[in-house]
PDB file of N, CA and C in Angstrom:
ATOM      1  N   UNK A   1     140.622  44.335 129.200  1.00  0.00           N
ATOM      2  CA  UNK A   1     140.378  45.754 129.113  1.00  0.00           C
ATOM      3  C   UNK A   1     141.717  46.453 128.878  1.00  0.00           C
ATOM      4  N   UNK A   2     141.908  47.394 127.646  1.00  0.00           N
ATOM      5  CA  UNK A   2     143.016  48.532 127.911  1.00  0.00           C
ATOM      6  C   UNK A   2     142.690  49.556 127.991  1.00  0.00           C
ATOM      7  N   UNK A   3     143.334  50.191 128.957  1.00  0.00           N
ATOM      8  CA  UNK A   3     143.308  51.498 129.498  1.00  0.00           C
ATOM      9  C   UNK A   3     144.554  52.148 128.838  1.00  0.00           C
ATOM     10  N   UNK A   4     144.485  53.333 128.211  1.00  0.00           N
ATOM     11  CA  UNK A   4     145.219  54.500 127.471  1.00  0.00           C
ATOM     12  C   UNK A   4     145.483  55.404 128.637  1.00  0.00           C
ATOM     13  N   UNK A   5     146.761  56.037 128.410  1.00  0.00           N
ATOM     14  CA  UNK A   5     147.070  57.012 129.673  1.00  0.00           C
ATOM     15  C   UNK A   5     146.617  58.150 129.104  1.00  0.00           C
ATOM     16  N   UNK A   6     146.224  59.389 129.710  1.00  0.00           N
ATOM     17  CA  UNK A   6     146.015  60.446 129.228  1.00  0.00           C
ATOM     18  C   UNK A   6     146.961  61.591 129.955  1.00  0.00           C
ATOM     19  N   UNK A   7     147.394  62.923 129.776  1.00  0.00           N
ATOM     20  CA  UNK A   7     147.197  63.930 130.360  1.00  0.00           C
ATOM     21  C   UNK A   7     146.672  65.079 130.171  1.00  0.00           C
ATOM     22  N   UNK A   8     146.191  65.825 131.246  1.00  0.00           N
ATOM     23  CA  UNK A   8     145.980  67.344 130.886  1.00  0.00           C
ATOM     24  C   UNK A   8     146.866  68.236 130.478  1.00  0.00           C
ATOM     25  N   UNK A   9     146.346  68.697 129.012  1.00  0.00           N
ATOM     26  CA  UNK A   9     146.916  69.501 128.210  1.00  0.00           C
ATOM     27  C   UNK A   9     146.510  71.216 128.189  1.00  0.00           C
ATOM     28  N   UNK A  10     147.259  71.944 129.402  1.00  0.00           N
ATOM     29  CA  UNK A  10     146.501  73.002 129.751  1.00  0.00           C
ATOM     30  C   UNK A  10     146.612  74.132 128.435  1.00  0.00           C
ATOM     31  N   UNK A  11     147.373  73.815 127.439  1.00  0.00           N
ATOM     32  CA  UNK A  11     147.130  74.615 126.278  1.00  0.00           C
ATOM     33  C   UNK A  11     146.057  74.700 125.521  1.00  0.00           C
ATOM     34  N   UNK A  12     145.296  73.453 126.003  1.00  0.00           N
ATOM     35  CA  UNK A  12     144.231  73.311 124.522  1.00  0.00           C
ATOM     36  C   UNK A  12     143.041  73.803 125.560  1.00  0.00           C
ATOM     37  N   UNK A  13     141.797  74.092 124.820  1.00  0.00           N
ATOM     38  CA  UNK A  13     140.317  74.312 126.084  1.00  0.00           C
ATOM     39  C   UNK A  13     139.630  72.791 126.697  1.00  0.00           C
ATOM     40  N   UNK A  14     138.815  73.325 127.012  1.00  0.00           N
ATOM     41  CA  UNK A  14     138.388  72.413 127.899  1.00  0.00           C
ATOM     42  C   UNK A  14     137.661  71.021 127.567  1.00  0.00           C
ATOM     43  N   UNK A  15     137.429  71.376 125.824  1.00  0.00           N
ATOM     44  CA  UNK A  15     136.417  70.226 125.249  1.00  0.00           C
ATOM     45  C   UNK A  15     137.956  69.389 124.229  1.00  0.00           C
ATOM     46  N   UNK A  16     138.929  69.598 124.448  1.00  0.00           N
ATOM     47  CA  UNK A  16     140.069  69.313 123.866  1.00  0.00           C
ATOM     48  C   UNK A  16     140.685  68.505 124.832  1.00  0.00           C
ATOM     49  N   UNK A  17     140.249  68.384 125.854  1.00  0.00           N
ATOM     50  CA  UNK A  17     141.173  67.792 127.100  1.00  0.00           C
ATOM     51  C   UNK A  17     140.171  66.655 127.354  1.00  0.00           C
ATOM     52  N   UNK A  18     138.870  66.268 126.692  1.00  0.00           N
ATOM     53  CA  UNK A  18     138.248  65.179 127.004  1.00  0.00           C
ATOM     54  C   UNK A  18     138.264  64.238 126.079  1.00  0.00           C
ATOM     55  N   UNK A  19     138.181  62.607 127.074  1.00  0.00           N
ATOM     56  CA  UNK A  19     138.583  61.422 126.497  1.00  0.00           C
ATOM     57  C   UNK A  19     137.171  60.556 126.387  1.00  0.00           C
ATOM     58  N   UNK A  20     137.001  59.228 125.562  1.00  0.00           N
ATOM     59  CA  UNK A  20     135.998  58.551 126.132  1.00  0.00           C
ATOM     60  C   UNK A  20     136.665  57.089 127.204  1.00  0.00           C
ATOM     61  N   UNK A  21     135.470  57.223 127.588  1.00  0.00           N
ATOM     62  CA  UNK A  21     135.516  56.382 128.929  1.00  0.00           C
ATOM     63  C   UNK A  21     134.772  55.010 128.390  1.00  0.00           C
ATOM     64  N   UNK A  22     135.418  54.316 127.932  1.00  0.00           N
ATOM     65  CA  UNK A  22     134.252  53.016 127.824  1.00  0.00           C
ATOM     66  C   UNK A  22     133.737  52.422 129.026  1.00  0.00           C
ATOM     67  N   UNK A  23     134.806  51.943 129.769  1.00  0.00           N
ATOM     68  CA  UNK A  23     133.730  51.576 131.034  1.00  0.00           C
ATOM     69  C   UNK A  23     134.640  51.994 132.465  1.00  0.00           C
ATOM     70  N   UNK A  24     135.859  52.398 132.208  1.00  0.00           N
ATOM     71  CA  UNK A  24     136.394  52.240 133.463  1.00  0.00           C
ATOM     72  C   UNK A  24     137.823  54.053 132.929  1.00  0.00           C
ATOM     73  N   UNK A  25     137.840  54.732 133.992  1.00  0.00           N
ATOM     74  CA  UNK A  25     139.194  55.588 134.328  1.00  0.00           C
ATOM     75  C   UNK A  25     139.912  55.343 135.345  1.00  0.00           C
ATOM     76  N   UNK A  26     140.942  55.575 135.148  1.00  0.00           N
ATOM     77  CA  UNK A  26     142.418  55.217 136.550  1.00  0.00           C
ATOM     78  C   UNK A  26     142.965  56.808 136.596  1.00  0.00           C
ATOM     79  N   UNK A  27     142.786  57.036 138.157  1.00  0.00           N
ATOM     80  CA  UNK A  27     143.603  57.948 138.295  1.00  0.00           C
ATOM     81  C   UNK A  27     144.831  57.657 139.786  1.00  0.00           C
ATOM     82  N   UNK A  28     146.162  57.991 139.046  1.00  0.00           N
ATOM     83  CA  UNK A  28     146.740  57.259 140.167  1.00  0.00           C
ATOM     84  C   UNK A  28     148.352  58.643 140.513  1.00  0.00           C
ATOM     85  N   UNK A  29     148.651  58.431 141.747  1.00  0.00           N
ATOM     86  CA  UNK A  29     150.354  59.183 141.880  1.00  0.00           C
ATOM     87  C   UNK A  29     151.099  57.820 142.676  1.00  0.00           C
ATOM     88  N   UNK A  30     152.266  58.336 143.012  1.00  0.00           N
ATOM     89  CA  UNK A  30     152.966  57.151 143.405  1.00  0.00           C
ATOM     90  C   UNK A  30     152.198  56.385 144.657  1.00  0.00           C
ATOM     91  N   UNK A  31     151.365  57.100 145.005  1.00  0.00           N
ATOM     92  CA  UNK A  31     151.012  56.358 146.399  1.00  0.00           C
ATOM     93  C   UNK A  31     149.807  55.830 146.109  1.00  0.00           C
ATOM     94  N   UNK A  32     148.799  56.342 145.634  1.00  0.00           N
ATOM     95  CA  UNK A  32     147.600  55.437 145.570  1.00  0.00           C
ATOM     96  C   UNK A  32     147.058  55.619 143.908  1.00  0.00           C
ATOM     97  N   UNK A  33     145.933  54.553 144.027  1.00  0.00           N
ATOM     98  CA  UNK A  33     145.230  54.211 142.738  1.00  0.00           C
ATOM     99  C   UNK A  33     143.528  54.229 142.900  1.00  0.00           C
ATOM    100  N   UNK A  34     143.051  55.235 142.175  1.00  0.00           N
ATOM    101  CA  UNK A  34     141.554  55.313 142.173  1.00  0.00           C
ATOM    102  C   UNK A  34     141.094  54.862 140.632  1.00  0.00           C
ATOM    103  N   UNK A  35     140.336  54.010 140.372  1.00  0.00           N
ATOM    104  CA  UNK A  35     139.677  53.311 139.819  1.00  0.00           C
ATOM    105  C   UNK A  35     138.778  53.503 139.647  1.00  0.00           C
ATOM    106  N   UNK A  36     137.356  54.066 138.753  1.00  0.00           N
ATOM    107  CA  UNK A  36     136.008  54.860 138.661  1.00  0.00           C
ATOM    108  C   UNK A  36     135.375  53.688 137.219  1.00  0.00           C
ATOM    109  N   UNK A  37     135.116  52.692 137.524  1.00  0.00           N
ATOM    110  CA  UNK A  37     133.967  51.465 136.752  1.00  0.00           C
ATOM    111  C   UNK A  37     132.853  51.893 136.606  1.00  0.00           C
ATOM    112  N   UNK A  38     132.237  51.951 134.960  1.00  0.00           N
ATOM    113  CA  UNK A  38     130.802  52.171 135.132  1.00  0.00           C
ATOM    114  C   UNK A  38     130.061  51.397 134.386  1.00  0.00           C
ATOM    115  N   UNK A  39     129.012  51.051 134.228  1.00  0.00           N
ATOM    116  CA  UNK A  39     128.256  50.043 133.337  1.00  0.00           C
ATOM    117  C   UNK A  39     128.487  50.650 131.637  1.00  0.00           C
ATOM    118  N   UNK A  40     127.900  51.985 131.559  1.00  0.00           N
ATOM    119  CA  UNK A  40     127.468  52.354 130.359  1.00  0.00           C
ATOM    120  C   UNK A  40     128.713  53.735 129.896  1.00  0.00           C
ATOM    121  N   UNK A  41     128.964  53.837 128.639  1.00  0.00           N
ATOM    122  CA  UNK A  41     130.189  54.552 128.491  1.00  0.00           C
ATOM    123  C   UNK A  41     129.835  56.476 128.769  1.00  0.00           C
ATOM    124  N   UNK A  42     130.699  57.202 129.192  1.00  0.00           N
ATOM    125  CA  UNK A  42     131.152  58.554 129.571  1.00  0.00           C
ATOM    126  C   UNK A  42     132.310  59.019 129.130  1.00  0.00           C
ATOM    127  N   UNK A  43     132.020  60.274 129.224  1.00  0.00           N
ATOM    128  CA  UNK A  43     133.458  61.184 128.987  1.00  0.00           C
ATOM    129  C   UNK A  43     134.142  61.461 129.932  1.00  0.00           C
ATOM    130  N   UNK A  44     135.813  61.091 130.130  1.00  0.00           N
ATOM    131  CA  UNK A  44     136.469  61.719 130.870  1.00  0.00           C
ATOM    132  C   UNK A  44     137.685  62.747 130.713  1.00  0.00           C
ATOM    133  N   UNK A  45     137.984  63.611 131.677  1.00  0.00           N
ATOM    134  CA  UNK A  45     138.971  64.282 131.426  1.00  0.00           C
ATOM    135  C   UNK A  45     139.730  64.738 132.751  1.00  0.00           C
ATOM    136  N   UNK A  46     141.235  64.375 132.314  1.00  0.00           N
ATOM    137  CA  UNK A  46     142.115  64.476 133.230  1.00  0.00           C
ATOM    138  C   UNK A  46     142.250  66.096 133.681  1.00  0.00           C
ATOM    139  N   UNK A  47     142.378  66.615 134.811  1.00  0.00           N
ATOM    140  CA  UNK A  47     142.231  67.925 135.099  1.00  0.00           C
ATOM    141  C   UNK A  47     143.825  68.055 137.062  1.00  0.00           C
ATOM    142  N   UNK A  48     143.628  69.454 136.920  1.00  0.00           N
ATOM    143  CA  UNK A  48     145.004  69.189 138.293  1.00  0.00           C
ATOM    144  C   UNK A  48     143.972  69.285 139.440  1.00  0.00           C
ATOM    145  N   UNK A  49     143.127  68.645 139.672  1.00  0.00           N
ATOM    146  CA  UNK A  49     142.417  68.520 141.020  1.00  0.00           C
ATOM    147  C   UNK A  49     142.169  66.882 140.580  1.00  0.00           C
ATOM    148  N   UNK A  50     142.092  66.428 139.942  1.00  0.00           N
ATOM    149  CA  UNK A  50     141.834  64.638 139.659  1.00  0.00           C
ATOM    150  C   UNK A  50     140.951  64.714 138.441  1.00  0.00           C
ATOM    151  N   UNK A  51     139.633  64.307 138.121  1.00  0.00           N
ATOM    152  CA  UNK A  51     139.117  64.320 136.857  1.00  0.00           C
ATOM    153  C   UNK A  51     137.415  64.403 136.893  1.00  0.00           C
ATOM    154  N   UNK A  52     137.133  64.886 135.497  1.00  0.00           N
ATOM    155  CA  UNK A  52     135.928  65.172 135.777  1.00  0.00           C
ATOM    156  C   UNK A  52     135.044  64.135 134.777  1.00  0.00           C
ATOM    157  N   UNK A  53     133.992  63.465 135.387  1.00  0.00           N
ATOM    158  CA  UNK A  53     133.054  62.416 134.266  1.00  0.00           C
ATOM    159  C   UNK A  53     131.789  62.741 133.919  1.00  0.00           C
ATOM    160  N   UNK A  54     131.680  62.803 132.416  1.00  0.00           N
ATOM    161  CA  UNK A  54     130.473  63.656 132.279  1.00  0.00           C
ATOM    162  C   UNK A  54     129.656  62.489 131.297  1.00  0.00           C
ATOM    163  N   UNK A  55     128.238  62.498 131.113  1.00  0.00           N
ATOM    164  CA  UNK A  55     127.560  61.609 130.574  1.00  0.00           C
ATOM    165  C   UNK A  55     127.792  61.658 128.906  1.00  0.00           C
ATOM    166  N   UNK A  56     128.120  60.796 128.589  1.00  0.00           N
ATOM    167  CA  UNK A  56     128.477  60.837 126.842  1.00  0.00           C
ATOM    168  C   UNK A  56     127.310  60.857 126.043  1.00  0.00           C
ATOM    169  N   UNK A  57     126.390  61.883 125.455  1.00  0.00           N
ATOM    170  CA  UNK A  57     125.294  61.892 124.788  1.00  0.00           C
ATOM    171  C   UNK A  57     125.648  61.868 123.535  1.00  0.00           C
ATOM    172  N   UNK A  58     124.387  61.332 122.679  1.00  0.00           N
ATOM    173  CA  UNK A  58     124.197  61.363 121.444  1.00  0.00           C
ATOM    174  C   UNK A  58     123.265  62.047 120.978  1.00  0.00           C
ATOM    175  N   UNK A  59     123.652  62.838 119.729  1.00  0.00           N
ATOM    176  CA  UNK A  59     122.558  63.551 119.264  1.00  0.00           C
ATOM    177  C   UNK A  59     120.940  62.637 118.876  1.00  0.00           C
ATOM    178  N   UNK A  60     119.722  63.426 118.887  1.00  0.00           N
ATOM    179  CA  UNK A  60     118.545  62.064 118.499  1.00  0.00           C
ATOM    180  C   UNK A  60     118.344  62.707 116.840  1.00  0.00           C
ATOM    181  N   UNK A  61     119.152  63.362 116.046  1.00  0.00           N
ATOM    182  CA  UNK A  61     118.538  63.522 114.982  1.00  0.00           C
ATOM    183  C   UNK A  61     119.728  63.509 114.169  1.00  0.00           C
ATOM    184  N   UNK A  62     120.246  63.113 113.173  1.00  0.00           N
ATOM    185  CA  UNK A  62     121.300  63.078 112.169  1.00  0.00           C
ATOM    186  C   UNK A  62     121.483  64.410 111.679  1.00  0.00           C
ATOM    187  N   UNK A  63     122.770  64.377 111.848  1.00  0.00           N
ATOM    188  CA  UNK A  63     123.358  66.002 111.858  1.00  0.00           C
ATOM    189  C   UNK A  63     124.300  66.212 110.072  1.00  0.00           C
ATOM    190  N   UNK A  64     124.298  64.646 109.661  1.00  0.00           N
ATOM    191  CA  UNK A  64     124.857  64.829 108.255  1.00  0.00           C
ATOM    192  C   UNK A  64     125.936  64.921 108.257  1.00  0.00           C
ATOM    193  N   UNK A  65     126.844  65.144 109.122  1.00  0.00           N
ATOM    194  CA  UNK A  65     128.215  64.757 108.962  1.00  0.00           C
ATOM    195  C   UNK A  65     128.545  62.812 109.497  1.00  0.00           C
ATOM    196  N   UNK A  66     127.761  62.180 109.170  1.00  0.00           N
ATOM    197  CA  UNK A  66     127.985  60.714 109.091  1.00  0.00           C
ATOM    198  C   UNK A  66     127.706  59.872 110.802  1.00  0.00           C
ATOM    199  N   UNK A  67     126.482  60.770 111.538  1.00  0.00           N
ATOM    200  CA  UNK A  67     126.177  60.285 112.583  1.00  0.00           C
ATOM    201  C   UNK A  67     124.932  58.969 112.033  1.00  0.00           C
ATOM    202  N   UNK A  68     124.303  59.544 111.029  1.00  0.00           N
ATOM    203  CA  UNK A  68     123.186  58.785 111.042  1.00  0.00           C
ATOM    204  C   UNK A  68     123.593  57.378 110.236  1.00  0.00           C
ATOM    205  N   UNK A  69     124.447  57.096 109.873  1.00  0.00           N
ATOM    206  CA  UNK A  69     125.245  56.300 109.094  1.00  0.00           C
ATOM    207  C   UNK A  69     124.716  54.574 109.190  1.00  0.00           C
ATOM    208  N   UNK A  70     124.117  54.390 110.267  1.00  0.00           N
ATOM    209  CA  UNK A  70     123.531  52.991 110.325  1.00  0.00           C
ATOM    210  C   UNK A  70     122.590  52.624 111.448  1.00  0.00           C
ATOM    211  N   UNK A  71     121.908  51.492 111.271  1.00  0.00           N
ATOM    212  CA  UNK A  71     120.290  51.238 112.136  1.00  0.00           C
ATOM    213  C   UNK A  71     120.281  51.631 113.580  1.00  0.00           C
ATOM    214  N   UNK A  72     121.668  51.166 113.986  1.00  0.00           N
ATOM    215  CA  UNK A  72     122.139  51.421 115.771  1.00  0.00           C
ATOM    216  C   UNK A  72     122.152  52.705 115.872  1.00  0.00           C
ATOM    217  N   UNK A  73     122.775  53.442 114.827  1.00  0.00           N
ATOM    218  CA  UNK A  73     123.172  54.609 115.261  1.00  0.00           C
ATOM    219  C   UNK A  73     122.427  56.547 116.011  1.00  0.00           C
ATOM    220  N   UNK A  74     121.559  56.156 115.735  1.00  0.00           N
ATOM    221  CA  UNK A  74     120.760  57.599 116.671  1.00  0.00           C
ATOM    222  C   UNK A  74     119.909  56.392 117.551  1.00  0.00           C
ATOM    223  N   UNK A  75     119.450  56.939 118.623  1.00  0.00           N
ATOM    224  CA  UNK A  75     118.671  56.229 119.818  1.00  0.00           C
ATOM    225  C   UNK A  75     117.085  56.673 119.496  1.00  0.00           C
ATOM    226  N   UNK A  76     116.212  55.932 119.770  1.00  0.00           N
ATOM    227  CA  UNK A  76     115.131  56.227 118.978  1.00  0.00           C
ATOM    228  C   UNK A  76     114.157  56.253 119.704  1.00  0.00           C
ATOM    229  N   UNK A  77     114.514  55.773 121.170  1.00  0.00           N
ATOM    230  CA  UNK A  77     113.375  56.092 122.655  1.00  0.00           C
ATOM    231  C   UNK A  77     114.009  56.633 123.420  1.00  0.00           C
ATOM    232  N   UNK A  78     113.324  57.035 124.328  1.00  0.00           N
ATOM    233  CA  UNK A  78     113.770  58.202 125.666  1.00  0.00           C
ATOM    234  C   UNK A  78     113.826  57.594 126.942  1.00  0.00           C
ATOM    235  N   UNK A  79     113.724  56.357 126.740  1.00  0.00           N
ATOM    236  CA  UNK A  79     113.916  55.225 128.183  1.00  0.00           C
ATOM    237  C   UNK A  79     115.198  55.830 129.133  1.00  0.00           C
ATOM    238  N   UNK A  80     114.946  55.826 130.434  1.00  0.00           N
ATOM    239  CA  UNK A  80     115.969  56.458 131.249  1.00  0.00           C
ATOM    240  C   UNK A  80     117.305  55.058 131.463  1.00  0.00           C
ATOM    241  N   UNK A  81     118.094  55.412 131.574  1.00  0.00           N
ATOM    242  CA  UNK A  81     119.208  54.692 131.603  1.00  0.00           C
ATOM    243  C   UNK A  81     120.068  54.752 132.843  1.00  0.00           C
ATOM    244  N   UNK A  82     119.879  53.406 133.207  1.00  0.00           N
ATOM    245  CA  UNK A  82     120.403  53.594 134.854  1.00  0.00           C
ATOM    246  C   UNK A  82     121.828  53.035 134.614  1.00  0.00           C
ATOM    247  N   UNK A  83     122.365  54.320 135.266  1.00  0.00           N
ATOM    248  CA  UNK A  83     123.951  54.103 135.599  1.00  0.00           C
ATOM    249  C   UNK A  83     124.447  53.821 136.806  1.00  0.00           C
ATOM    250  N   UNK A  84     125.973  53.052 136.954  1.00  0.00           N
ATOM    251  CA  UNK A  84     126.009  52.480 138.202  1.00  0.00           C
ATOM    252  C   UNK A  84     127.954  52.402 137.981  1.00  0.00           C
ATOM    253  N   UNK A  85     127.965  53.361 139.188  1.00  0.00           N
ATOM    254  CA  UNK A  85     129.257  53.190 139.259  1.00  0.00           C
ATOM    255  C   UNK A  85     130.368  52.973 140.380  1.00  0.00           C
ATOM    256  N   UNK A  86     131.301  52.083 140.069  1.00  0.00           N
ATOM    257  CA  UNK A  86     132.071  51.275 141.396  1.00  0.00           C
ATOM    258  C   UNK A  86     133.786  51.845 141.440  1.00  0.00           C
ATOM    259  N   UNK A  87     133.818  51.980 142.713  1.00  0.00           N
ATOM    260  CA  UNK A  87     135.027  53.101 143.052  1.00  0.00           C
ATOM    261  C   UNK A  87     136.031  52.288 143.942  1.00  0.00           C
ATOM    262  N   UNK A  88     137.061  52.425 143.107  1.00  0.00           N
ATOM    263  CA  UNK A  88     138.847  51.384 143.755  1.00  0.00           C
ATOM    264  C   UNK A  88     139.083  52.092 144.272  1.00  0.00           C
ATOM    265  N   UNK A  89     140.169  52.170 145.247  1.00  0.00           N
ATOM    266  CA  UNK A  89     140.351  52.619 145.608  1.00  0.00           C
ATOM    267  C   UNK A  89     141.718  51.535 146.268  1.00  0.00           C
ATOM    268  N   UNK A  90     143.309  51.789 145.693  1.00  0.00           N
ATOM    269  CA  UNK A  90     144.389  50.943 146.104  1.00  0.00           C
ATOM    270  C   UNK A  90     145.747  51.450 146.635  1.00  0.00           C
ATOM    271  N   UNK A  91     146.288  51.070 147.467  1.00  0.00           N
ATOM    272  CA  UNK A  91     147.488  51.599 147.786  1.00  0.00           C
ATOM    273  C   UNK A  91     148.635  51.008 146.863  1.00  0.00           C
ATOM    274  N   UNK A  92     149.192  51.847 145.592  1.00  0.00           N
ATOM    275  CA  UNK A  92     150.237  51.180 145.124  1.00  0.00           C
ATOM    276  C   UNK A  92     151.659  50.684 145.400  1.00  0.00           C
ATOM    277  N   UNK A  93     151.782  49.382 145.281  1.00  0.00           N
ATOM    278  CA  UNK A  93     152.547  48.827 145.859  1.00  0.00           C
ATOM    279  C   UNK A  93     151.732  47.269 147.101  1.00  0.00           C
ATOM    280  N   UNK A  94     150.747  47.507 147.174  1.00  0.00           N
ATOM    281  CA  UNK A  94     150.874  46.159 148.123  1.00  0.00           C
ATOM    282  C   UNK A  94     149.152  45.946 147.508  1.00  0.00           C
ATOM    283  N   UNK A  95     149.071  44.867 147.485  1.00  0.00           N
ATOM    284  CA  UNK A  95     148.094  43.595 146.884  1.00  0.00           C
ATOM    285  C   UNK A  95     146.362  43.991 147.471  1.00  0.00           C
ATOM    286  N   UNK A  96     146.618  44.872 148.696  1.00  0.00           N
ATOM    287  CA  UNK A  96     145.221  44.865 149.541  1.00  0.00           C
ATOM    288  C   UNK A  96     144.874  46.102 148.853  1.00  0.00           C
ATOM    289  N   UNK A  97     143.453  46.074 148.882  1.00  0.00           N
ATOM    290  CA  UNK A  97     142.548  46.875 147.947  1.00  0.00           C
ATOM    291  C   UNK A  97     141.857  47.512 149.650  1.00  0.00           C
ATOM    292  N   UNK A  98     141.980  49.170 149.724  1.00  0.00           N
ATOM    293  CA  UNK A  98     141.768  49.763 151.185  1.00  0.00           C
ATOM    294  C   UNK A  98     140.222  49.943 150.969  1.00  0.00           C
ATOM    295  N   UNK A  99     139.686  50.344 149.957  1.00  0.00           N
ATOM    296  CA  UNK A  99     138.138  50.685 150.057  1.00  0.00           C
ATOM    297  C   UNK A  99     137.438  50.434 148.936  1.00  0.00           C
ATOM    298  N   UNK A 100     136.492  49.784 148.962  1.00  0.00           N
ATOM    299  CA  UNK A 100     135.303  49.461 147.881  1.00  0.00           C
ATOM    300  C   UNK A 100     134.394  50.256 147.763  1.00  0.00           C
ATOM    301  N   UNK A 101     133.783  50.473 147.072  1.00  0.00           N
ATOM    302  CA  UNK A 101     132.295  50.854 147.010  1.00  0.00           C
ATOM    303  C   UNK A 101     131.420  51.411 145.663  1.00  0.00           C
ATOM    304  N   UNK A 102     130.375  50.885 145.808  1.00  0.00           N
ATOM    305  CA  UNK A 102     129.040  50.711 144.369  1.00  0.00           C
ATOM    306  C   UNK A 102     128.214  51.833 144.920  1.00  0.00           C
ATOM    307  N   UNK A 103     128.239  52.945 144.125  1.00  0.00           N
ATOM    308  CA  UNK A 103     127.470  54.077 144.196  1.00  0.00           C
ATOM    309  C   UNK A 103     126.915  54.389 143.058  1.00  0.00           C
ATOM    310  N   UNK A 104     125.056  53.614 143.151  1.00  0.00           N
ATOM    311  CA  UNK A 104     124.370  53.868 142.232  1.00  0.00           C
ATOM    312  C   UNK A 104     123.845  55.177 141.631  1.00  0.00           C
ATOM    313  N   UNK A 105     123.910  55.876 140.495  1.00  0.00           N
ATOM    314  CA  UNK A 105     123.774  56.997 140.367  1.00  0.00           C
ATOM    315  C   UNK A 105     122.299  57.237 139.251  1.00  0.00           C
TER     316      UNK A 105
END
């Protein structure tokens, strides 16, 4: 997995400051490391309170600027999609991982 660093860019708005999330964000300062794993991909964005993850949708109808472009590409049932996401939580600097946890959403 690579992870890209990001920061918040308080010049630009708010849809300018978001990244995609394929499956995993790190948010970390010198002392600790939070880790946010999810099955299925989201948007994130770095913000000065920590970050915010929002569900990455796709349009269901081809908009003509090159969404509809191939067989995968628009979703074609309304099946609900269960997301599931697992939270690090590390003190940087020493090997022990302080808290786990799988919070199905």
């Amino acid at each position: 997995m690579q992870l890209l660093r990001r920061q918040c860019n308080d010049k630009l708005n708010i849809p300018a400051n978001f990244y995609p999330m394929a499956s995993a964000a790190v948010l970390e300062d010198v002392h600790k490391r939070i880790t946010v794993v999810s099955n299925v991909a989201h948007g994130v964005s770095p913000n000065n309170r920590g970050m915010d993850i929002i569900l990455d949708r796709m349009l269901n109808q081809d908009d003509g600027k090159g969404l509809g472009s191939g067989p995968d590409s628009l979703p074609t049932d309304i099946l609900p999609v269960e997301m599931r996401f697992s939270l690090l939580v590390e003190e940087i600097g020493t090997p022990e991982v302080q808290a786990c946890a799988s919070v199905p959403l």
